[in-house]
PDB file of N, CA and C in Angstrom:
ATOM      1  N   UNK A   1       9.390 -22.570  -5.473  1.00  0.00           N
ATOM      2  CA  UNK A   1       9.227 -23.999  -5.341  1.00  0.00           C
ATOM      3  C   UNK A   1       8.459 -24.492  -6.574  1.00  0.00           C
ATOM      4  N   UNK A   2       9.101 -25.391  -7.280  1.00  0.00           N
ATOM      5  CA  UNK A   2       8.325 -26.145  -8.407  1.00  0.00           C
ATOM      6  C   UNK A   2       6.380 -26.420  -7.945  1.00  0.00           C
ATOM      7  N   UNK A   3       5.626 -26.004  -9.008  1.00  0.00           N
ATOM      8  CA  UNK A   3       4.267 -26.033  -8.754  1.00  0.00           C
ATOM      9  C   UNK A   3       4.170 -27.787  -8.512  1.00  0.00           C
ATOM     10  N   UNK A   4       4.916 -28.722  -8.968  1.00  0.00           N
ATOM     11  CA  UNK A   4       4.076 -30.134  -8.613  1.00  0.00           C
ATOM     12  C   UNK A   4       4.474 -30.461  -7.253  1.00  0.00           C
ATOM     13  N   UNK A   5       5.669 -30.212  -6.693  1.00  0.00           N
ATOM     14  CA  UNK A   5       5.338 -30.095  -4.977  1.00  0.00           C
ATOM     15  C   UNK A   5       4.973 -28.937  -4.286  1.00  0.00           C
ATOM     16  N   UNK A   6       4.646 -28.399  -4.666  1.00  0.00           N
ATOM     17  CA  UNK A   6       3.594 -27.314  -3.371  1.00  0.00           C
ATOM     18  C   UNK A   6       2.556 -27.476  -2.587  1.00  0.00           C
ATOM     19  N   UNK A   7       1.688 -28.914  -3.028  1.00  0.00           N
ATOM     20  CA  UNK A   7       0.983 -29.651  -2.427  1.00  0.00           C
ATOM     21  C   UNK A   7       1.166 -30.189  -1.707  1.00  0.00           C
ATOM     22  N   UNK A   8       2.209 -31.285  -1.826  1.00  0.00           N
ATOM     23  CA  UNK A   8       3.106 -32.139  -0.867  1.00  0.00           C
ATOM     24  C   UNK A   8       3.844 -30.982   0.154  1.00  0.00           C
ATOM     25  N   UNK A   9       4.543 -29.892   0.035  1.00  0.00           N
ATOM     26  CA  UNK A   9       5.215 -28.798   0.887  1.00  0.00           C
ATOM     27  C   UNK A   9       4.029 -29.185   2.119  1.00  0.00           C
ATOM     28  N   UNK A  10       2.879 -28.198   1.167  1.00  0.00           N
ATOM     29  CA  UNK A  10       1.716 -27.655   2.356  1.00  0.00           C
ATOM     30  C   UNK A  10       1.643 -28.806   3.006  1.00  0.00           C
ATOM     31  N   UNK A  11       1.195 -30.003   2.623  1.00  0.00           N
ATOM     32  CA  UNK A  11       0.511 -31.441   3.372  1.00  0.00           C
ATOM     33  C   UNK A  11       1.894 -31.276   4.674  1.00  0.00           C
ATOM     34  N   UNK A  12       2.842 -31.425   3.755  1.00  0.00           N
ATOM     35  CA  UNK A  12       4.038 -31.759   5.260  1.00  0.00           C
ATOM     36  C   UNK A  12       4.049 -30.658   6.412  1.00  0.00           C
ATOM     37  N   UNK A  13       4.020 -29.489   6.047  1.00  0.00           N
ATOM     38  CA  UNK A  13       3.664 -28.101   6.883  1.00  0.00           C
ATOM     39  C   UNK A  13       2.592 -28.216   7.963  1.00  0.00           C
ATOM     40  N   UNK A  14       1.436 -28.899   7.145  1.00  0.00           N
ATOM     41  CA  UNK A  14       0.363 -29.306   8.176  1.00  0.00           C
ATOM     42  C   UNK A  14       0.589 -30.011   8.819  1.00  0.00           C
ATOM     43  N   UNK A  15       1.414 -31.204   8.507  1.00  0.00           N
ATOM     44  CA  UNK A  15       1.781 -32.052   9.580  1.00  0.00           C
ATOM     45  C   UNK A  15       2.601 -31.761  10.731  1.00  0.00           C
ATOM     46  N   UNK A  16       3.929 -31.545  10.146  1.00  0.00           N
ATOM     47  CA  UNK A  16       5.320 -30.902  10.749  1.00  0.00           C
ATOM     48  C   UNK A  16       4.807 -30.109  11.412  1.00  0.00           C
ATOM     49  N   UNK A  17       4.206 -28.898  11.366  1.00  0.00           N
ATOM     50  CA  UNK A  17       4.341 -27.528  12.026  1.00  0.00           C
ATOM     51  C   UNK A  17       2.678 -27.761  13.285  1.00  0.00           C
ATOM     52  N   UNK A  18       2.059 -28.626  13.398  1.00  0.00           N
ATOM     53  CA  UNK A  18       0.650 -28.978  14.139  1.00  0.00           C
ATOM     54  C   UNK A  18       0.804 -28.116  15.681  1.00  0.00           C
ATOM     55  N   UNK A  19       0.692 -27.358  15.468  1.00  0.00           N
ATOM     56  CA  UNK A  19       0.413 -26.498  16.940  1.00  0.00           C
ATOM     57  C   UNK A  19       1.792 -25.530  16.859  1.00  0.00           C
ATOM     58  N   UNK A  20       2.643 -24.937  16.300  1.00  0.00           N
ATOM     59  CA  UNK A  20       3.876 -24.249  16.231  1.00  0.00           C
ATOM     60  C   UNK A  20       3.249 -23.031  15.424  1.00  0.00           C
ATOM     61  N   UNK A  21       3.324 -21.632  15.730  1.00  0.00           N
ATOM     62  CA  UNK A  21       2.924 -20.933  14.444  1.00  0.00           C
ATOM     63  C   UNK A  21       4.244 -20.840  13.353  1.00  0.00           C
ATOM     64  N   UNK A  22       3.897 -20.677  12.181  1.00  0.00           N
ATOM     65  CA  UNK A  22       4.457 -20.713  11.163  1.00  0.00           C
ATOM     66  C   UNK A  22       4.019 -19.448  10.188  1.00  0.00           C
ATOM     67  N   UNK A  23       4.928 -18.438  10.057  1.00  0.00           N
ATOM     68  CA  UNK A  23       5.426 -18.116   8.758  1.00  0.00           C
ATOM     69  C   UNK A  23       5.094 -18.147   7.132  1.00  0.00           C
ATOM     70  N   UNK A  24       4.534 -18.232   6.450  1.00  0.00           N
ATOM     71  CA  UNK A  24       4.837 -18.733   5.115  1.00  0.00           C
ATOM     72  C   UNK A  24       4.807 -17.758   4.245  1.00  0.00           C
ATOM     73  N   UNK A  25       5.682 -17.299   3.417  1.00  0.00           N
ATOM     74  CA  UNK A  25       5.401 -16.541   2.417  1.00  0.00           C
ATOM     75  C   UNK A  25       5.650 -17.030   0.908  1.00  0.00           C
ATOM     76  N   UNK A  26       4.690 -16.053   0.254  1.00  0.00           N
ATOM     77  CA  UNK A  26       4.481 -16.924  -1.343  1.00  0.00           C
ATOM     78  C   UNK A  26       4.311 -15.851  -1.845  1.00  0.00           C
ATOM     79  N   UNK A  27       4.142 -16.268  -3.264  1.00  0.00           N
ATOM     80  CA  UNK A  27       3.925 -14.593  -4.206  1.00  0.00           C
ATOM     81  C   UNK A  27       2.070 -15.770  -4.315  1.00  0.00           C
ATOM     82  N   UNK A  28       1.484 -14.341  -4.275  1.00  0.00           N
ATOM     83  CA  UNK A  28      -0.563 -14.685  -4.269  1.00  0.00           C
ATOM     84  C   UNK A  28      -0.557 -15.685  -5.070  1.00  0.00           C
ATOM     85  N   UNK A  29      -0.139 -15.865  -6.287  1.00  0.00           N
ATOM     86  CA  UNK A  29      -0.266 -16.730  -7.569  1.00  0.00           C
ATOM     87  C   UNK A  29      -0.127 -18.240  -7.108  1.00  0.00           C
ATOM     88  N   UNK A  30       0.731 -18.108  -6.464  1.00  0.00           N
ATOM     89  CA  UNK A  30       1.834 -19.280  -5.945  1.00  0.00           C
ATOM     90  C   UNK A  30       0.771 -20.617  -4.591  1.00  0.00           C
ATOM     91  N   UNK A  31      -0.032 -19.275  -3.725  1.00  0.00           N
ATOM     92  CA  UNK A  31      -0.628 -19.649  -2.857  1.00  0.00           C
ATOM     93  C   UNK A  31      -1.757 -20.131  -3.061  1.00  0.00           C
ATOM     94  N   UNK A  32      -2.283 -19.884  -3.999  1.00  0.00           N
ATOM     95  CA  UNK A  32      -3.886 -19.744  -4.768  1.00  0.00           C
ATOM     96  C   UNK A  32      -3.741 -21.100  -5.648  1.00  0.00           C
ATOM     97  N   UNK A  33      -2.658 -21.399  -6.055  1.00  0.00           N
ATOM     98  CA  UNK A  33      -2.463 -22.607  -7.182  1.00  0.00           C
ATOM     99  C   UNK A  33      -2.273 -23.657  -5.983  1.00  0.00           C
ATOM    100  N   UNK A  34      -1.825 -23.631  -4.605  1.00  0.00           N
ATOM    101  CA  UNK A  34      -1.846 -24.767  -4.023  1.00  0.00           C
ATOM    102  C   UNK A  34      -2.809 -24.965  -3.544  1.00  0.00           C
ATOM    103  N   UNK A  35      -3.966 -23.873  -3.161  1.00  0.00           N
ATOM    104  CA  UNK A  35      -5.032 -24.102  -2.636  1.00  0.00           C
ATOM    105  C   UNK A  35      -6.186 -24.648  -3.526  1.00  0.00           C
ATOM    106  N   UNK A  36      -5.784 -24.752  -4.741  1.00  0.00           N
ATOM    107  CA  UNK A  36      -6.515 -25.258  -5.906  1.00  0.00           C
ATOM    108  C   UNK A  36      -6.506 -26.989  -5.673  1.00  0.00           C
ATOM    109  N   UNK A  37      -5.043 -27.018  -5.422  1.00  0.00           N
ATOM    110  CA  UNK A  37      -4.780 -28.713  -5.133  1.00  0.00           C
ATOM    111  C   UNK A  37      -5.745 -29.497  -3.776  1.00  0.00           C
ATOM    112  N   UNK A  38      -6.456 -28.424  -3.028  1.00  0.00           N
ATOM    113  CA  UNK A  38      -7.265 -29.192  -2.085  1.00  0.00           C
ATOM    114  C   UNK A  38      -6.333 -29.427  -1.001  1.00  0.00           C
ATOM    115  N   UNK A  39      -4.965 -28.682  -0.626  1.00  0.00           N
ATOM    116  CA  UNK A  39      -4.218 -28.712   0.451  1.00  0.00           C
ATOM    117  C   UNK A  39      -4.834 -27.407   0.903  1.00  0.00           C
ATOM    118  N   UNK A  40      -4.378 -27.266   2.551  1.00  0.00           N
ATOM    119  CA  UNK A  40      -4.786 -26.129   2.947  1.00  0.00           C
ATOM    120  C   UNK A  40      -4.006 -26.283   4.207  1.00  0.00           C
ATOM    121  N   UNK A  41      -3.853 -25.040   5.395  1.00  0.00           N
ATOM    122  CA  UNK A  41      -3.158 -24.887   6.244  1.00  0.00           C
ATOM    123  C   UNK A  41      -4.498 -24.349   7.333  1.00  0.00           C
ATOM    124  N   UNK A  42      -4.464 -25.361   8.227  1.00  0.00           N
ATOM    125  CA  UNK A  42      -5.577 -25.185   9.420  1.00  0.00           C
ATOM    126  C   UNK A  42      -5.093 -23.952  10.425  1.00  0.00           C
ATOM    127  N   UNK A  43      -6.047 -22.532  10.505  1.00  0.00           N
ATOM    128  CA  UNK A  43      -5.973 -22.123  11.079  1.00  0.00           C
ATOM    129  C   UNK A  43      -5.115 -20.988  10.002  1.00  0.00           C
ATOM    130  N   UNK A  44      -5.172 -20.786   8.800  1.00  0.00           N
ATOM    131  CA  UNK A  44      -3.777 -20.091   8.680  1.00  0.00           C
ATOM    132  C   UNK A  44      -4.912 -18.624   8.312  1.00  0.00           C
ATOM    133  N   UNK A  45      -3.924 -17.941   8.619  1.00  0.00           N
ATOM    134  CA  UNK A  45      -4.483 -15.885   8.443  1.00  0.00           C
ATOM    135  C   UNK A  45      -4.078 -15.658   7.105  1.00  0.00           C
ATOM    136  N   UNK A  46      -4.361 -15.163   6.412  1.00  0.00           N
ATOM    137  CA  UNK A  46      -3.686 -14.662   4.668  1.00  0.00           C
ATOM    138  C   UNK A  46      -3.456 -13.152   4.892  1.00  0.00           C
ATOM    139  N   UNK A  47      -2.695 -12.835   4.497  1.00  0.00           N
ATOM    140  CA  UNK A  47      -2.069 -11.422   4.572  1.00  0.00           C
ATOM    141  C   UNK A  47      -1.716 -11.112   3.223  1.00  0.00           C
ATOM    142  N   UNK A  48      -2.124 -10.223   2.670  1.00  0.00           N
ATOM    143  CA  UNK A  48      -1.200  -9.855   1.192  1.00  0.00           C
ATOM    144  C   UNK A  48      -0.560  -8.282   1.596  1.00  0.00           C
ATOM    145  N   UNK A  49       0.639  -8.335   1.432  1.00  0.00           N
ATOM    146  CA  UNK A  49       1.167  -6.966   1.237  1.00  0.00           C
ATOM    147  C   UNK A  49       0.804  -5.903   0.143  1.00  0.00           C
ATOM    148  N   UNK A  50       0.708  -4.841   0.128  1.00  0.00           N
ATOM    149  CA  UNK A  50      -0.010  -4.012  -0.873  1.00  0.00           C
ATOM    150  C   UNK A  50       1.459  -2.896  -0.891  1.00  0.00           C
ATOM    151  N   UNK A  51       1.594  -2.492  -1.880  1.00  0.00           N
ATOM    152  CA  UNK A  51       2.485  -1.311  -2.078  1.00  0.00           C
ATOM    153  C   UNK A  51       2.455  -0.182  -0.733  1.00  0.00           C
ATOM    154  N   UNK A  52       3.402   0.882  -0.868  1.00  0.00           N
ATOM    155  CA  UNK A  52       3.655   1.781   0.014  1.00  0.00           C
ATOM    156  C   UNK A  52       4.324   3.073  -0.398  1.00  0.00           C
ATOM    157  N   UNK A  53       3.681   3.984  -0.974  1.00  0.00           N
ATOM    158  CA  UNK A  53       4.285   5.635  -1.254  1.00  0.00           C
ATOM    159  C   UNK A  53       5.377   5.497  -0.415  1.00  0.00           C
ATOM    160  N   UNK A  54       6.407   6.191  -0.933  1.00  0.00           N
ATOM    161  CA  UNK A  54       7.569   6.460  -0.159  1.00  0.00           C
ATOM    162  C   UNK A  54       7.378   7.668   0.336  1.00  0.00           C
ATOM    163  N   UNK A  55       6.533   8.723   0.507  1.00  0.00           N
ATOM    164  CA  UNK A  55       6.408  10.136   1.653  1.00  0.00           C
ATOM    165  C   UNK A  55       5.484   8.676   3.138  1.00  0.00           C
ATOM    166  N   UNK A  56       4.633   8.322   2.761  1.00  0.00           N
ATOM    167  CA  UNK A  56       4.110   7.371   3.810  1.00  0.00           C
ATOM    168  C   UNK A  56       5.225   6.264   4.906  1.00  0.00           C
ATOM    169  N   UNK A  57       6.220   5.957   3.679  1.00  0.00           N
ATOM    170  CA  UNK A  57       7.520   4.981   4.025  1.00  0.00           C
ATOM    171  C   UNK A  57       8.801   5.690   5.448  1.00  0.00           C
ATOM    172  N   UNK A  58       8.965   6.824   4.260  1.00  0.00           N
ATOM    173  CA  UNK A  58       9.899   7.819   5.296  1.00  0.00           C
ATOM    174  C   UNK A  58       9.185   8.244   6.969  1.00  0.00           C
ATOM    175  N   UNK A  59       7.798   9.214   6.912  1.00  0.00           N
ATOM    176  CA  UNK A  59       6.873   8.858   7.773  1.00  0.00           C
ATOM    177  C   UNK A  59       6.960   7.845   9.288  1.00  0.00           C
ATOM    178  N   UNK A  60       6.756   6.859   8.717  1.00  0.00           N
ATOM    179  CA  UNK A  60       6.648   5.530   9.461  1.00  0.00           C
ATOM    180  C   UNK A  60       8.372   5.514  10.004  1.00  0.00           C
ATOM    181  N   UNK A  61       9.334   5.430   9.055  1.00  0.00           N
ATOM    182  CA  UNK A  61      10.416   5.237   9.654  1.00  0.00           C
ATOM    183  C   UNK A  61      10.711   5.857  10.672  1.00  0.00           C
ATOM    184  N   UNK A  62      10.294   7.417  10.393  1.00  0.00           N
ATOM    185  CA  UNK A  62      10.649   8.689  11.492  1.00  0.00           C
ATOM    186  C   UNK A  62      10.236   8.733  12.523  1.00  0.00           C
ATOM    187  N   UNK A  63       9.326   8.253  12.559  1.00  0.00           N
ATOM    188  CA  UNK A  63       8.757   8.090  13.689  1.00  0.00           C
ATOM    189  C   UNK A  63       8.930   7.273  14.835  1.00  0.00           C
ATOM    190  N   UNK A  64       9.291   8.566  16.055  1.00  0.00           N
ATOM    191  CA  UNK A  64       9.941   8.141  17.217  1.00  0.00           C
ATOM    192  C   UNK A  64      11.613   8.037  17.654  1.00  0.00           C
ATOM    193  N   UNK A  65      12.006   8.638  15.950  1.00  0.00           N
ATOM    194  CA  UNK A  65      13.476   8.481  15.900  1.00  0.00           C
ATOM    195  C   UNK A  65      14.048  10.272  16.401  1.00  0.00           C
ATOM    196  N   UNK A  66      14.733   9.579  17.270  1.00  0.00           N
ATOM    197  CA  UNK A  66      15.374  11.336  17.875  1.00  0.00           C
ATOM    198  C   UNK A  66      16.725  10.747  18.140  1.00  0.00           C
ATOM    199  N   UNK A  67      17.502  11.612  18.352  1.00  0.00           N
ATOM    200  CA  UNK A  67      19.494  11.333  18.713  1.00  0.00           C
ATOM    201  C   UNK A  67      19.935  10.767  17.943  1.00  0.00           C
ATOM    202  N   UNK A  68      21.110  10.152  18.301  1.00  0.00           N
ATOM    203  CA  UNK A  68      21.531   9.550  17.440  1.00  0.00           C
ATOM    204  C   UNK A  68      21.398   8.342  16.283  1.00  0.00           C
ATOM    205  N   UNK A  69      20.219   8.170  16.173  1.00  0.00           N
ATOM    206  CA  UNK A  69      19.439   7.294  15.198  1.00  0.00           C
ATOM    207  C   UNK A  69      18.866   7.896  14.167  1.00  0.00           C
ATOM    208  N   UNK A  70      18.405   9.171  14.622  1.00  0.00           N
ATOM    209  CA  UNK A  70      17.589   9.956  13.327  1.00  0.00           C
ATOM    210  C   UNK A  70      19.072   9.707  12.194  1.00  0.00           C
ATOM    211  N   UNK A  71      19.713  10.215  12.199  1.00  0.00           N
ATOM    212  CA  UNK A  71      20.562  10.728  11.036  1.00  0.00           C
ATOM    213  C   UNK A  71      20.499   9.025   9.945  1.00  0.00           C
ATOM    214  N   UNK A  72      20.713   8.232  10.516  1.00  0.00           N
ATOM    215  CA  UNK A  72      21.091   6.662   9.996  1.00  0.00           C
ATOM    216  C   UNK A  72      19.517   6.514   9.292  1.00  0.00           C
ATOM    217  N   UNK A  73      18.480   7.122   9.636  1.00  0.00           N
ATOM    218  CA  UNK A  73      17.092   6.974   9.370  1.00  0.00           C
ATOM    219  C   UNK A  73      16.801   7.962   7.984  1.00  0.00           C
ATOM    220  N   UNK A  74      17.508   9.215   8.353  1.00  0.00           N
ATOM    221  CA  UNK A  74      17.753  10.144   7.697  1.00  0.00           C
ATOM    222  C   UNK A  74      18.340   9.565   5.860  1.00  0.00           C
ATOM    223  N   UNK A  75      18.994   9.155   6.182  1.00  0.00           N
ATOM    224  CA  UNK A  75      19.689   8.942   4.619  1.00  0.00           C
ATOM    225  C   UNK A  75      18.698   7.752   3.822  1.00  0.00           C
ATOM    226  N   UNK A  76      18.412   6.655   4.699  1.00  0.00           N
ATOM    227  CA  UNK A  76      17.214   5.723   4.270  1.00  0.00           C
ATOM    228  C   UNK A  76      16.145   6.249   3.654  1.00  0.00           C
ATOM    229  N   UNK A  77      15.942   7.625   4.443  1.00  0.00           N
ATOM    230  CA  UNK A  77      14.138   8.668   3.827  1.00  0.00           C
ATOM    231  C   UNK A  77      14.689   8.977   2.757  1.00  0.00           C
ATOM    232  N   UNK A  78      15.933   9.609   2.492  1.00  0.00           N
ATOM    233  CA  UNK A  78      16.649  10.562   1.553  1.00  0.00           C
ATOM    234  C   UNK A  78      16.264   9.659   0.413  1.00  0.00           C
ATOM    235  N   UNK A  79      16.815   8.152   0.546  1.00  0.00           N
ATOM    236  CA  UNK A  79      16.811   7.412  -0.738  1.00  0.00           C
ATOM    237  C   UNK A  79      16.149   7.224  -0.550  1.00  0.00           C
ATOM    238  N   UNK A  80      15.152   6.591  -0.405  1.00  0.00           N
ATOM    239  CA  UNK A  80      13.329   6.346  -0.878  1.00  0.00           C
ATOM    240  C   UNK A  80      12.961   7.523  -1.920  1.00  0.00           C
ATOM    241  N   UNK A  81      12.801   8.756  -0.926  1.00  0.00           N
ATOM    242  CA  UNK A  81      12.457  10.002  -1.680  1.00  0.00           C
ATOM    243  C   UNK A  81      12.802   9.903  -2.984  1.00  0.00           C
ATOM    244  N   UNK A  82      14.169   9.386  -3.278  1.00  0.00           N
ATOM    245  CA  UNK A  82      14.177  10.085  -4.640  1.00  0.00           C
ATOM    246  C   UNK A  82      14.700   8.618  -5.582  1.00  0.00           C
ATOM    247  N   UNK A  83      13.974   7.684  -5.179  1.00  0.00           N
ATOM    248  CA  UNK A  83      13.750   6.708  -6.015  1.00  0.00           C
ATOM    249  C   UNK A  83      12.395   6.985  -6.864  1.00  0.00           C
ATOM    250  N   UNK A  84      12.945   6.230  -8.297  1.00  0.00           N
ATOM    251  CA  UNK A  84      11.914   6.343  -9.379  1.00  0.00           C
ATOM    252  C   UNK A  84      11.109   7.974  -9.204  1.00  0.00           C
ATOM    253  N   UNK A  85      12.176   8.895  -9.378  1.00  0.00           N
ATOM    254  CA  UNK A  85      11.920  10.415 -10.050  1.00  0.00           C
ATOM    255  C   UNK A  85      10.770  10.659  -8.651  1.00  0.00           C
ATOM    256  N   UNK A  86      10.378  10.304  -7.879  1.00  0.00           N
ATOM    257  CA  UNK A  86       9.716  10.609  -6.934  1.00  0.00           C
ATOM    258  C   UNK A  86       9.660  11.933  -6.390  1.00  0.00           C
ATOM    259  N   UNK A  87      11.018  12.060  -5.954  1.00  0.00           N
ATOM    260  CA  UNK A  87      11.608  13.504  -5.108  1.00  0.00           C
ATOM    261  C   UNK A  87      10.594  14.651  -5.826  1.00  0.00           C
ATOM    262  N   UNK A  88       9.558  15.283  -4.579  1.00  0.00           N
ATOM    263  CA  UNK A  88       9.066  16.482  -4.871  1.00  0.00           C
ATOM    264  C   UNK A  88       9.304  17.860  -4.275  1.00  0.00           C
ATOM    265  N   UNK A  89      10.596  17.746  -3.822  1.00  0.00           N
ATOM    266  CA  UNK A  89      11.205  18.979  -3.222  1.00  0.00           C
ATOM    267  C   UNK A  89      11.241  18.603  -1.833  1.00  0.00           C
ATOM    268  N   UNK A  90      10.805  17.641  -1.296  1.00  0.00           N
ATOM    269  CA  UNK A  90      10.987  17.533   0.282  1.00  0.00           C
ATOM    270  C   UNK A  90      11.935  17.623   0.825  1.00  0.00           C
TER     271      UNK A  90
END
């Protein structure tokens, strides 16, 4: 979204959305420059996503997967693993 309405976005968000939870995602940069403008979102939680090892990724997926789902889960771990030279023999 163009930086000279992101102010106006948020203002309408606050309005529009007044008791509904809402969603919003931004890249940090993005969020930080509207909060500069003196808009803000009442009540809102900030979450930043942080990276994720792919042995941690596969992990998480596997988990709880048995029958016929493992295998479909299976090829997802496979490629993670061996994205960006990763693969360490697993």
């Amino acid at each position: 979204m163009p930086k000279a309405v992101r102010g106006k976005a948020l203002e309408g968000l606050t309005t529009e959305a007044a008791g509904l939870r809402v969603v919003m995602t931004s890249r940090p940069e993005g969020f930080g420059d509207t909060l500069d403008t003196g808009q803000q979102l009442p009540y809102a939680e900030v979450v930043e996503l942080r990276p994720v090892d792919p042995q941690s990724a596969v992990e998480y997926l596997f988990e709880g997967q048995v029958g016929s789902t493992r295998p479909a889960w299976q090829d997802v771990g496979d490629h993670l693993m061996h994205q960006d030279g990763y693969w360490h023999g697993h």
